[in-house]
Protein backbone atom coordinates (compact mmCIF):
# COMPACT_ATOMS: atom_id res chain seq x y z
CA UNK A 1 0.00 0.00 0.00
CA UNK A 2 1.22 3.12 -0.74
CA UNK A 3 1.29 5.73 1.85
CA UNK A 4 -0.57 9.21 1.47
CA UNK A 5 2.55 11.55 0.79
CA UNK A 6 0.42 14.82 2.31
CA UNK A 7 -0.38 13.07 4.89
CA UNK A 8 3.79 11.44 5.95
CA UNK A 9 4.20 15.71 5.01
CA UNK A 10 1.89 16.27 7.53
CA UNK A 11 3.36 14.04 10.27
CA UNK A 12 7.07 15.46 9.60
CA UNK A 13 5.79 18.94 10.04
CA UNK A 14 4.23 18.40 13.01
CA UNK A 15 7.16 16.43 14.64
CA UNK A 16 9.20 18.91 13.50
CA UNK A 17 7.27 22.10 15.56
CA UNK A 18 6.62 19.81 18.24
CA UNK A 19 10.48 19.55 18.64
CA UNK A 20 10.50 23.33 18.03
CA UNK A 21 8.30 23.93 21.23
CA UNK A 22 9.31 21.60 22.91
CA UNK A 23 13.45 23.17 22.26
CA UNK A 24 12.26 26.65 23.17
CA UNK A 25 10.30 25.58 26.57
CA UNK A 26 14.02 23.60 27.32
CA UNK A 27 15.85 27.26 26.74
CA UNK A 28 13.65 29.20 27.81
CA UNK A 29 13.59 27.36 31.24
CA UNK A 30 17.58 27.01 31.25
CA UNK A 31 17.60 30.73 30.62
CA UNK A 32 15.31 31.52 33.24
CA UNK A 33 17.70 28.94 35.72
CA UNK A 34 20.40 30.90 35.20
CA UNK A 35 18.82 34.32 35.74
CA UNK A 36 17.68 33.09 39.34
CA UNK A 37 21.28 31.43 39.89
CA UNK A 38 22.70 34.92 39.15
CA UNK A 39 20.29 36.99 40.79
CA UNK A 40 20.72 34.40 44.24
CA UNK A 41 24.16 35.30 44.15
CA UNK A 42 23.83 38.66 43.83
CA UNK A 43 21.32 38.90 46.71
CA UNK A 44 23.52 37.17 49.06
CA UNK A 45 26.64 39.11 47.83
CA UNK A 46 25.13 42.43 47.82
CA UNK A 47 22.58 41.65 51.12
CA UNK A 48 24.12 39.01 53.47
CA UNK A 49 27.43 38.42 52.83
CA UNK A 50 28.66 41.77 53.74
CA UNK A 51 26.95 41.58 57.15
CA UNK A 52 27.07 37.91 58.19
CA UNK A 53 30.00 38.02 59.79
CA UNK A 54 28.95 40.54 62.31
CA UNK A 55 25.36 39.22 62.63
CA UNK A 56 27.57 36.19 64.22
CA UNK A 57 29.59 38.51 65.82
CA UNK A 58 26.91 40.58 67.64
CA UNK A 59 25.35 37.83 68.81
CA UNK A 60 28.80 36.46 70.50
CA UNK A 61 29.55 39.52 72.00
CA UNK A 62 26.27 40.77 73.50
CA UNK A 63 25.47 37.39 75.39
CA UNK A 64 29.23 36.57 75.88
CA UNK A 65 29.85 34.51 79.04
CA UNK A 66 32.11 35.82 80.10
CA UNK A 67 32.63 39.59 78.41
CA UNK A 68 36.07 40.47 80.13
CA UNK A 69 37.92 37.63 79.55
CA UNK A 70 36.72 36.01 75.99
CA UNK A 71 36.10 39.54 74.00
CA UNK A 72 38.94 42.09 73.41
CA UNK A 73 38.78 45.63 75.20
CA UNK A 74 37.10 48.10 72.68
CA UNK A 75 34.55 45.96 70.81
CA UNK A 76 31.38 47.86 71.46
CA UNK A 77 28.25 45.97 69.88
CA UNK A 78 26.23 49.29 69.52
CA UNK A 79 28.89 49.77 66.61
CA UNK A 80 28.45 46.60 65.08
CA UNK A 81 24.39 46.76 65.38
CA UNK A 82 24.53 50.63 64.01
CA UNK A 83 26.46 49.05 61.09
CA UNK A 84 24.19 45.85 60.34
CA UNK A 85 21.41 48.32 60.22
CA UNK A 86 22.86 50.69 58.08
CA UNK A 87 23.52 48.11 55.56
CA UNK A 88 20.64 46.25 55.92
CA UNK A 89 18.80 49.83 55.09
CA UNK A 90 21.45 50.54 51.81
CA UNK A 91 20.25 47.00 50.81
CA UNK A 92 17.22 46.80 51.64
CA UNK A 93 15.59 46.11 47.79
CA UNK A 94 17.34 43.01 48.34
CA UNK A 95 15.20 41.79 51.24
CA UNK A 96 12.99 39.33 51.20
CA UNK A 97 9.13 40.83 52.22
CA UNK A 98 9.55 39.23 55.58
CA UNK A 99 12.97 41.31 56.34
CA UNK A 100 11.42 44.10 54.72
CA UNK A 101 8.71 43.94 57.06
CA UNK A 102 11.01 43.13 60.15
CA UNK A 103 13.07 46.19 59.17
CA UNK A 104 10.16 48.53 58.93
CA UNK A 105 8.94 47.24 62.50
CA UNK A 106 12.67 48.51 63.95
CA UNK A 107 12.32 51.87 61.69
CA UNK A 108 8.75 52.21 63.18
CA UNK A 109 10.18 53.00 66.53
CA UNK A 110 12.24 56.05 65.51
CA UNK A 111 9.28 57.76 65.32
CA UNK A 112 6.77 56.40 67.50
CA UNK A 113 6.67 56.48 71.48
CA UNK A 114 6.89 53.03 72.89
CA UNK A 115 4.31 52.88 75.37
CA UNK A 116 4.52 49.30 76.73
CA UNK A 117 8.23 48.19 77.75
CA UNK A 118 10.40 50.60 76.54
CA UNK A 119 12.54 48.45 74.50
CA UNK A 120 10.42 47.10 72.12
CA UNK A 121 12.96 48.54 69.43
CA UNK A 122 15.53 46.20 70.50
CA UNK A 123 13.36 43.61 70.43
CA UNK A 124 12.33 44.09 66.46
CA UNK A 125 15.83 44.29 66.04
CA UNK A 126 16.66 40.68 67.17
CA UNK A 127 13.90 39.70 65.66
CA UNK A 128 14.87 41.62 62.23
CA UNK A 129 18.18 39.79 62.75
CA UNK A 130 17.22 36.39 63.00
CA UNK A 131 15.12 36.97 59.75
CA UNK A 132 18.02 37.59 58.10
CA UNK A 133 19.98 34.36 59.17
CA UNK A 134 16.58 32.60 58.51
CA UNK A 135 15.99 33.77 54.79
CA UNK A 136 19.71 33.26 54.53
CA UNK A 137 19.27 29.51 55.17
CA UNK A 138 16.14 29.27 52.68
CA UNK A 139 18.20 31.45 50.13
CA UNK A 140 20.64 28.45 50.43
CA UNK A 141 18.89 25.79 50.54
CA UNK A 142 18.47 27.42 46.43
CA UNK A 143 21.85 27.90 45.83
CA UNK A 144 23.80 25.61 47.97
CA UNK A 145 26.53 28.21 48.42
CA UNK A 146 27.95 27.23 51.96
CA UNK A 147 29.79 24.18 52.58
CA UNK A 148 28.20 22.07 55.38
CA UNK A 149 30.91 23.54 58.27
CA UNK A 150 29.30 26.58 57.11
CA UNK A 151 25.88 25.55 57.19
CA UNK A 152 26.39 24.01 60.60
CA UNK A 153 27.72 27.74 61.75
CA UNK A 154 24.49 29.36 60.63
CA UNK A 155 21.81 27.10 61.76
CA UNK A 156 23.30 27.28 64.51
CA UNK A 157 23.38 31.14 65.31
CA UNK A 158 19.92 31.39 63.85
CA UNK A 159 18.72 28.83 66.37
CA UNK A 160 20.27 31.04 69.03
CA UNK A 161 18.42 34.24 67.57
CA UNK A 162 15.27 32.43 67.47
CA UNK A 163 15.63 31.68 70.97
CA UNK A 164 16.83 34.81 71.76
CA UNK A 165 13.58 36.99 69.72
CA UNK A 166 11.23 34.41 71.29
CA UNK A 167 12.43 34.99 75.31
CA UNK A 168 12.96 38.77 74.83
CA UNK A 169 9.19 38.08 73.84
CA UNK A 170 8.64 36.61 77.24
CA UNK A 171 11.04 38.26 79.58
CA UNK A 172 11.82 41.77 77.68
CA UNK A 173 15.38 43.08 76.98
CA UNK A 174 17.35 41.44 79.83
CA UNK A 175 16.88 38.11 77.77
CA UNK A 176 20.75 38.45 76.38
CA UNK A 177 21.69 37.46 79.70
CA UNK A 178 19.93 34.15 79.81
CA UNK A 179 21.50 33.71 76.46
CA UNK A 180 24.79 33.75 77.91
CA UNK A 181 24.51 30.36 79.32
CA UNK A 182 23.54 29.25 75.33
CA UNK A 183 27.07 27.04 75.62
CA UNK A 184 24.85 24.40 78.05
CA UNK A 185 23.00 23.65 75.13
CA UNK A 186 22.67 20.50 73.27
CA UNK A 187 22.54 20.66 69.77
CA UNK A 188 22.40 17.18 67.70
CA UNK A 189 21.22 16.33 64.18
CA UNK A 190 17.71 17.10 65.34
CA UNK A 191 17.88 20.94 65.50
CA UNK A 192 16.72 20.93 62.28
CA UNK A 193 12.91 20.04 63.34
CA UNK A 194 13.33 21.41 66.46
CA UNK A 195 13.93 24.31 64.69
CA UNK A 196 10.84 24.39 61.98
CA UNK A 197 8.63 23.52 65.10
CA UNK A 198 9.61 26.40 67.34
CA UNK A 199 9.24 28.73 63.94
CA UNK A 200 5.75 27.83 63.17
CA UNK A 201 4.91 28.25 66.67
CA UNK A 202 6.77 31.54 66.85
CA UNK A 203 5.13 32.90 63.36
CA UNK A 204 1.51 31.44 64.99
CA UNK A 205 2.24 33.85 68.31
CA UNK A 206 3.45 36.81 65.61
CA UNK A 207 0.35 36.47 63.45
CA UNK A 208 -1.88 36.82 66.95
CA UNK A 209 -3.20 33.07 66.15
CA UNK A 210 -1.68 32.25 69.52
CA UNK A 211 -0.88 34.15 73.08
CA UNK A 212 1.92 34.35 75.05
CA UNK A 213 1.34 30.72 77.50
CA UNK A 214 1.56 28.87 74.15
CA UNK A 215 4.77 30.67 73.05
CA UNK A 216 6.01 29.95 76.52
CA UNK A 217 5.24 26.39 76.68
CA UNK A 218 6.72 25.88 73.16
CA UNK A 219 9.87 27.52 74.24
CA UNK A 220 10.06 25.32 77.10
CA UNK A 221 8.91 21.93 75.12
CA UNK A 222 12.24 22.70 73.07
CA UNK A 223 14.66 23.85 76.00
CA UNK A 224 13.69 20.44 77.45
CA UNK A 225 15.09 18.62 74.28
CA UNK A 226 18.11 20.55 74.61
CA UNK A 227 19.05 20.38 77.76
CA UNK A 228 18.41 16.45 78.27
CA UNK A 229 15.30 17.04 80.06
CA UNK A 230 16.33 19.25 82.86
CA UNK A 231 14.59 22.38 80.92
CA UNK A 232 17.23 24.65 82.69
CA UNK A 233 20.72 25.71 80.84
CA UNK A 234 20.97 29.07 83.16
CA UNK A 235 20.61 29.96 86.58
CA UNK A 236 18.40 32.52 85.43
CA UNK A 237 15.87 29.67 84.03
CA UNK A 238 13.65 28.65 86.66
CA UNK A 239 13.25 32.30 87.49
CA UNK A 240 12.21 32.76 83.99
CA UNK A 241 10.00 30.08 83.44
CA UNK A 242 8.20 30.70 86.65
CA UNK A 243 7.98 34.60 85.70
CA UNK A 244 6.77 33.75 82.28
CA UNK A 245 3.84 31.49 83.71
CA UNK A 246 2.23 34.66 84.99
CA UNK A 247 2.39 37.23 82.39
């Protein structure tokens, strides 16, 4: 039997612009790849890496152990905070909505009166500080930049911001010094979902889905986990625990 030649024309054609599409989907979705690749980099270049060093640094400092002995005379962490801000304000188109958001809630304080504590400035700034370490770790968990020693390093200090954002929550600005006793924690290969849990709880209390006794028995669910049960890594726990219970 012959075969219809319009029709085997037909066929041909149609593989052929099939392959077409199919061709330009391929580079158009390579091209977009590399766009985000390039862009990824240039956030963390132009946003975090800058900074990161003294986001770790800060942290160290202000809840150091002991200040006299492990931190050089001189080092004054209203300096390093002035400058994370300042770049974090330069950069700012770079941010993520959440630390754009986290920034403006610092910024908000310049102009209003804080009627409540009277450091609920410092307060958004930890908090606008551990957002950056968090979106940091999402950013690259995209673009696998850091090496896991790296990675280690920043889960780690964005575990201790998290903890640090959440008790200032509780127990106001003298949190830092519960902090200081962060070395009696446990870490193990399970800070990663102790992690996520304490966040969603965390973002749950930040939304207003959830009051202050849930953020307080969340925080305490997790200090139990890292402290082998004992729920106390400072002397200044039980007092805070038994504080937080009645606010």
């Amino acid at each position: 039997m012959n075969s219809n030649p319009y029709l085997t024309s037909i066929v041909t054609a149609s593989v052929a612009f099939a392959a077409a599409v199919v061709a330009q989907i391929i580079s158009h979705w390579l091209t977009k790849k590399r766009e985000n690749i390039k862009y990824n980099k240039e956030v963390y270049q132009k946003l975090y890496a800058p900074i990161l060093f003294e986001l770790y640094v800060y942290l160290d400092v202000k809840t150091a152990y002991t200040r006299v002995h492990d931190i050089k005379p001189g080092i004054e962490v209203s300096v390093i905070k002035e400058n994370i801000l300042k770049h974090i304000n330069v950069n700012l188109m770079y941010g993520t909505p959440q630390i754009i958001s986290a920034f403006h809630n610092v910024k908000y304080y310049d102009y209003h009166e804080d009627l409540c504590v009277g450091n609920l400035q410092s307060i958004a700034e930890i908090e606008l500080f551990w957002c950056m370490l968090d979106q940091l770790y999402r950013l690259n968990e995209k673009t696998k930049l850091f090496d896991p020693i790296n990675k280690n390093t920043l889960v780690k200090y964005k575990f201790h911001y998290i903890l640090w954002a959440i008790i200032s929550k509780l127990r106001g600005e003298d949190a830092y010094y519960i902090l200081t006793y962060k070395h009696n924690l446990h870490f193990d290969k399970s800070i990663g979902e102790l992690y996520k849990s304490l966040n969603k709880d965390f973002t749950r209390f930040r939304l207003g889905h959830q009051d202050k006794q849930f953020l307080r028995r969340s925080l305490e669910k997790t200090i139990i986990k890292l402290t082998n049960g004992s729920g106390e890594f400072s002397p200044h726990g039980k007092t805070y625990l038994e504080r937080s219970k009645n606010t």
